[in-house]
N, C-alpha and C. Protein backbone atom coordinates (compact mmCIF):
# COMPACT_ATOMS: atom_id res chain seq x y z
N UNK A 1 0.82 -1.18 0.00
CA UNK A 1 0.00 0.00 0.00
C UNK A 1 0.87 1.25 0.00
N UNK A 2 0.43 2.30 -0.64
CA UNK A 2 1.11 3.52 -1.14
C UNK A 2 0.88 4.10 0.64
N UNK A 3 1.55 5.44 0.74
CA UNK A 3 1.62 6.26 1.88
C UNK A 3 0.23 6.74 1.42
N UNK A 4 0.01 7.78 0.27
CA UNK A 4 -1.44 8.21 -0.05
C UNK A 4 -2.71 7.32 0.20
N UNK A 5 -2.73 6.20 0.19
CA UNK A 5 -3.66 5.44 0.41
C UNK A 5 -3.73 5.31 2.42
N UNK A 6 -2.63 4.85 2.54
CA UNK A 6 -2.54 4.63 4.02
C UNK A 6 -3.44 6.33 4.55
N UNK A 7 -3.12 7.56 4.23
CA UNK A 7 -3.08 8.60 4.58
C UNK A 7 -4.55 8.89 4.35
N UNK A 8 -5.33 8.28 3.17
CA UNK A 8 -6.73 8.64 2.78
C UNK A 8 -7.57 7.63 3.82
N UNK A 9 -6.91 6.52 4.24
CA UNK A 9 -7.98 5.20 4.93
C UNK A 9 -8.09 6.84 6.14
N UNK A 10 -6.83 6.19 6.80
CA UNK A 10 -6.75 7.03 8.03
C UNK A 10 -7.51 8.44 8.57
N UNK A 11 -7.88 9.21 7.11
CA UNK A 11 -8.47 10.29 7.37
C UNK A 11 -10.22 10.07 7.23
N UNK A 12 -10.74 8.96 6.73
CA UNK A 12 -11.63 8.53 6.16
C UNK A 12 -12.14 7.98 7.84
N UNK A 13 -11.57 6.93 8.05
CA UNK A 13 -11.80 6.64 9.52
C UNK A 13 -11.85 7.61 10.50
N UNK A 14 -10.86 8.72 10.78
CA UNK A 14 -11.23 9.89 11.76
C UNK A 14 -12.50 10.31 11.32
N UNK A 15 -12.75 11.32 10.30
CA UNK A 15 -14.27 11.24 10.05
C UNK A 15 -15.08 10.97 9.90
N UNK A 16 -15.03 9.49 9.81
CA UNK A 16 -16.70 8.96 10.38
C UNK A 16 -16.73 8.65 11.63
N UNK A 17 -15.30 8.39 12.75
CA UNK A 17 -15.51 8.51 14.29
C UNK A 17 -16.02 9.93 14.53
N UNK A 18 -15.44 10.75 13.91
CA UNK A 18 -16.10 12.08 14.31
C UNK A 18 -17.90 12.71 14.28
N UNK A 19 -17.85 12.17 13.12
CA UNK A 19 -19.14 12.35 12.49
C UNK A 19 -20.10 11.63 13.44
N UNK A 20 -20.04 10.32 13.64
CA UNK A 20 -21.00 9.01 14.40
C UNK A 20 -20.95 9.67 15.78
N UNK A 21 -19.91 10.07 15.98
CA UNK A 21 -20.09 10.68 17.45
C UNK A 21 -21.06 11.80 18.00
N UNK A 22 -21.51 12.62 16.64
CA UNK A 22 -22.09 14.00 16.72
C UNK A 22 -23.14 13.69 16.12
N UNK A 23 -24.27 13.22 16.70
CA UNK A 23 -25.69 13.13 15.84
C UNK A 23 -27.02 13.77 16.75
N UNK A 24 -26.43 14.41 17.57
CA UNK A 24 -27.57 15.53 18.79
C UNK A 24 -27.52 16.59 17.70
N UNK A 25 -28.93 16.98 17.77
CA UNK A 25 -29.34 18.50 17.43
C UNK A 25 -28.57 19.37 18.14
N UNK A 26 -28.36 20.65 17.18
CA UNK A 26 -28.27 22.41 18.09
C UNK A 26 -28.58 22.97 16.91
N UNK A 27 -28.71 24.10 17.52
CA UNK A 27 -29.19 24.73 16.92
C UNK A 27 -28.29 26.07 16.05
N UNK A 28 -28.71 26.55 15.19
CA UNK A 28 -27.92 27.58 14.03
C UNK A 28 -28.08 27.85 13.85
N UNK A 29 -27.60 29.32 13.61
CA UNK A 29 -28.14 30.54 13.87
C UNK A 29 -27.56 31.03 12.13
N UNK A 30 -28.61 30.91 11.14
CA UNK A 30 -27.95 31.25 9.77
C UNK A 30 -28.65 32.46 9.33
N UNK A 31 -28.19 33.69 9.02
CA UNK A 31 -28.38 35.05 8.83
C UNK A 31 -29.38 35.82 10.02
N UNK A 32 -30.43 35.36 9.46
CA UNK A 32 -31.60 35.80 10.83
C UNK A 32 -32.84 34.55 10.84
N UNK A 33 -32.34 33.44 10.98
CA UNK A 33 -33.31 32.74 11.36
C UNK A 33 -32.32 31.46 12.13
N UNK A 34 -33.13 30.68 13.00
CA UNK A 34 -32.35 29.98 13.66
C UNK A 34 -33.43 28.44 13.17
N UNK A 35 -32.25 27.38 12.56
CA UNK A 35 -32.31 26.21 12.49
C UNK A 35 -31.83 25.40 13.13
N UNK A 36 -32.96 24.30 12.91
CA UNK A 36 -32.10 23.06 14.26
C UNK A 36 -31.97 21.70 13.74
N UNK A 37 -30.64 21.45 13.44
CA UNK A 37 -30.29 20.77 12.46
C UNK A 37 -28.90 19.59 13.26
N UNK A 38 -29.34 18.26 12.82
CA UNK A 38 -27.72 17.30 13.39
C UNK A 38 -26.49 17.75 13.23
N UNK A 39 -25.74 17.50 13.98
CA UNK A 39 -24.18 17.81 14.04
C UNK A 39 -23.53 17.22 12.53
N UNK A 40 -24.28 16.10 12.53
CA UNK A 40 -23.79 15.03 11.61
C UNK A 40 -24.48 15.61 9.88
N UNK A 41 -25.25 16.40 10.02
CA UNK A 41 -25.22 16.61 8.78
C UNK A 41 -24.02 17.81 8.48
N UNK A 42 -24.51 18.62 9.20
CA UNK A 42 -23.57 20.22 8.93
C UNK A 42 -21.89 19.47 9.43
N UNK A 43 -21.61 18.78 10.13
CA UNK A 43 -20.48 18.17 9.33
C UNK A 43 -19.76 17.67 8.12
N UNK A 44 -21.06 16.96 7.85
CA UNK A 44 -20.77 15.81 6.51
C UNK A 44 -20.79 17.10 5.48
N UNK A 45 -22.23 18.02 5.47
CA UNK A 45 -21.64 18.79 4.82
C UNK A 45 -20.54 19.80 4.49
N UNK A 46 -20.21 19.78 5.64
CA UNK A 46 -18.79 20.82 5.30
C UNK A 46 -17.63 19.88 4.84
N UNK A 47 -17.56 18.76 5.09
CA UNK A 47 -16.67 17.62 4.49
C UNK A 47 -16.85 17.30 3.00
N UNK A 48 -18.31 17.32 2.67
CA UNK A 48 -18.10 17.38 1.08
C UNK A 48 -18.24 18.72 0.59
N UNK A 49 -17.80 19.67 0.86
CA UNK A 49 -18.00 20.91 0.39
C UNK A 49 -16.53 20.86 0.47
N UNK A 50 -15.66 20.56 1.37
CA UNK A 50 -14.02 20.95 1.56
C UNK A 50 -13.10 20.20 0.85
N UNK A 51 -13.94 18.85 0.38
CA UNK A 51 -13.85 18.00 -0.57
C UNK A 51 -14.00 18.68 -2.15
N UNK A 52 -14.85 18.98 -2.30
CA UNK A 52 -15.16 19.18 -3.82
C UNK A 52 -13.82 20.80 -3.85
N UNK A 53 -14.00 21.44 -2.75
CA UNK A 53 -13.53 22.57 -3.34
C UNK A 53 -11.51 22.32 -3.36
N UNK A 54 -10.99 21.14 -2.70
CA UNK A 54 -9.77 20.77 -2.97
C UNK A 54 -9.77 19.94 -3.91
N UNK A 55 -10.59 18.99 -4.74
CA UNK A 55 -10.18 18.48 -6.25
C UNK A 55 -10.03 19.61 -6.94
N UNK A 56 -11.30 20.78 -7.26
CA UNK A 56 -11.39 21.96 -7.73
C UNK A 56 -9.75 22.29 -7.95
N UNK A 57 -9.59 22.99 -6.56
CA UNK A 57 -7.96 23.83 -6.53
C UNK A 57 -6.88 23.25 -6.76
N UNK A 58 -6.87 21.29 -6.75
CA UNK A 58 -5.87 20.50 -6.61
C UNK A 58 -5.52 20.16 -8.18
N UNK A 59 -6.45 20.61 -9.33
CA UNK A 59 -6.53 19.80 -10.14
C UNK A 59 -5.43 20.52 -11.03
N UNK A 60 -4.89 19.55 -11.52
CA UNK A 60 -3.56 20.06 -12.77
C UNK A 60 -3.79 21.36 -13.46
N UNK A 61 -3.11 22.20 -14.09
CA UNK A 61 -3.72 23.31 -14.83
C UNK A 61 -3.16 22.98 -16.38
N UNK A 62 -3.97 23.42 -17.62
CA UNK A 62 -3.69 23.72 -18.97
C UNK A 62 -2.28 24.26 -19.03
N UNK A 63 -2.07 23.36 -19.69
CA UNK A 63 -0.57 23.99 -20.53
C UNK A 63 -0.89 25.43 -21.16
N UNK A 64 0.28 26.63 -20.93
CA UNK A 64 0.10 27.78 -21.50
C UNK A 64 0.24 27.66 -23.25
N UNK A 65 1.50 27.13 -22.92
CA UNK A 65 2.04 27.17 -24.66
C UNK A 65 2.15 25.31 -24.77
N UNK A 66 2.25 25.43 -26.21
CA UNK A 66 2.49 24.35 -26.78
C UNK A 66 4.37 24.56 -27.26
N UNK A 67 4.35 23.05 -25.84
CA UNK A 67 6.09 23.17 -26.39
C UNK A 67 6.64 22.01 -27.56
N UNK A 68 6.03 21.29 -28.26
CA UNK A 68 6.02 20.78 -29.89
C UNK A 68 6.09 21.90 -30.65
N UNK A 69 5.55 23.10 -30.86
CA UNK A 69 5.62 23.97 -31.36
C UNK A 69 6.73 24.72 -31.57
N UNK A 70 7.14 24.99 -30.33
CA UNK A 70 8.37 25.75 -29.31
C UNK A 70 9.51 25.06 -30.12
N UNK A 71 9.76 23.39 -29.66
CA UNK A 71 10.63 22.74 -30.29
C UNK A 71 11.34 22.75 -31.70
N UNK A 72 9.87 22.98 -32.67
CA UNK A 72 9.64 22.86 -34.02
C UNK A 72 10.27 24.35 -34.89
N UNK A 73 9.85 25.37 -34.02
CA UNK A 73 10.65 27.16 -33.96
C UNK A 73 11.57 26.81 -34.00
N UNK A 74 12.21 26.45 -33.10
CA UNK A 74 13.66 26.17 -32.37
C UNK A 74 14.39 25.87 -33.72
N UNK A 75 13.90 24.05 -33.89
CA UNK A 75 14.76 23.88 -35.19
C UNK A 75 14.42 24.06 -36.54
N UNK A 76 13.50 24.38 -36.74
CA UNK A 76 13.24 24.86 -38.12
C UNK A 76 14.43 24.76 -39.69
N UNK A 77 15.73 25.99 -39.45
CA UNK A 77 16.41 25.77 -40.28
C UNK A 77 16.98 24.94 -39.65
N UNK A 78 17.32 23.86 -38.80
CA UNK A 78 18.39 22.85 -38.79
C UNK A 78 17.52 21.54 -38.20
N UNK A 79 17.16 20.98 -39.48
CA UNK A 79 15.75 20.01 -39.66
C UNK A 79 17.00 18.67 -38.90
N UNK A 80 18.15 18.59 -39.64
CA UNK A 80 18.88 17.06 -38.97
C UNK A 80 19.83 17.56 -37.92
N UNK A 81 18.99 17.62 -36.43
CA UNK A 81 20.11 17.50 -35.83
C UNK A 81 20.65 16.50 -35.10
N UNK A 82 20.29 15.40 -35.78
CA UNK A 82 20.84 14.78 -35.00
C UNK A 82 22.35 14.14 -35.88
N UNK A 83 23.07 13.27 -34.82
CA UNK A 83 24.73 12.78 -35.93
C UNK A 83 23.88 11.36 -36.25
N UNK A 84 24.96 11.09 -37.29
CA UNK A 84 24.80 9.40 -37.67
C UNK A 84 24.49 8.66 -36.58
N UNK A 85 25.76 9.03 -35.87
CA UNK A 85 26.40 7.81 -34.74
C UNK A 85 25.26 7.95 -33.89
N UNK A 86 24.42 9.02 -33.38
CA UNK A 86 23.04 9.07 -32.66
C UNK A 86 22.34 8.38 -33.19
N UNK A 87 21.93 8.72 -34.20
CA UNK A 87 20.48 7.64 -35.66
C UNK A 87 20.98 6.41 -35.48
N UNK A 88 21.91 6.01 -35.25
CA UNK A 88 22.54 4.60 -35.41
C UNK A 88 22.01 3.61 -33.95
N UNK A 89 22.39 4.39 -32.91
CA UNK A 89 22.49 4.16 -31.60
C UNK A 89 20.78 4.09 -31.36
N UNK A 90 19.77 4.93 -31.87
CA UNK A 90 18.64 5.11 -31.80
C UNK A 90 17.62 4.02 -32.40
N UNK A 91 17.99 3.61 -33.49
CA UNK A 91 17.57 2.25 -34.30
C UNK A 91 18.62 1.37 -34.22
């Protein structure tokens, strides 16, 4: 097993001890009205809300430039650069 995996069980298990533990009402006080709502939901929800919004921020970004392109600039007038003895070594 990878460390990331070990690290996802582990966090997966704290929050549902956490969560199972908190299932009494209180009450919440959201702008001007007061709701009375489980621990265990307004947990869970803030867990998939903190969830979605770190794949969101975590996720790879678009390449700016295209570096095939870049490459292709580069050598343009000097189409063979490579030596024999490279081409040789290569095939």
């Amino acid at each position: 097993m990878s460390l990331k995996t070990i690290i996802i069980i582990v966090i997966t298990v704290l929050l549902t001890t956490v969560l199972t533990q908190n299932t009494d009402q209180v009450r919440f006080k959201i702008l001007f009205t007061d709701v009375y709502l489980s621990k265990l939901v307004v947990l869970a929800s803030v867990a998939v809300v903190a969830f979605i919004l770190g794949v969101i921020v975590g996720r790879p970004k678009k390449a700016k430039y295209d570096i095939g392109a870049y490459h292709d600039e580069l050598h343009k007038n000097d189409p063979d650069t490579l030596s024999d003895e490279d081409r040789d070594y290569i095939n």
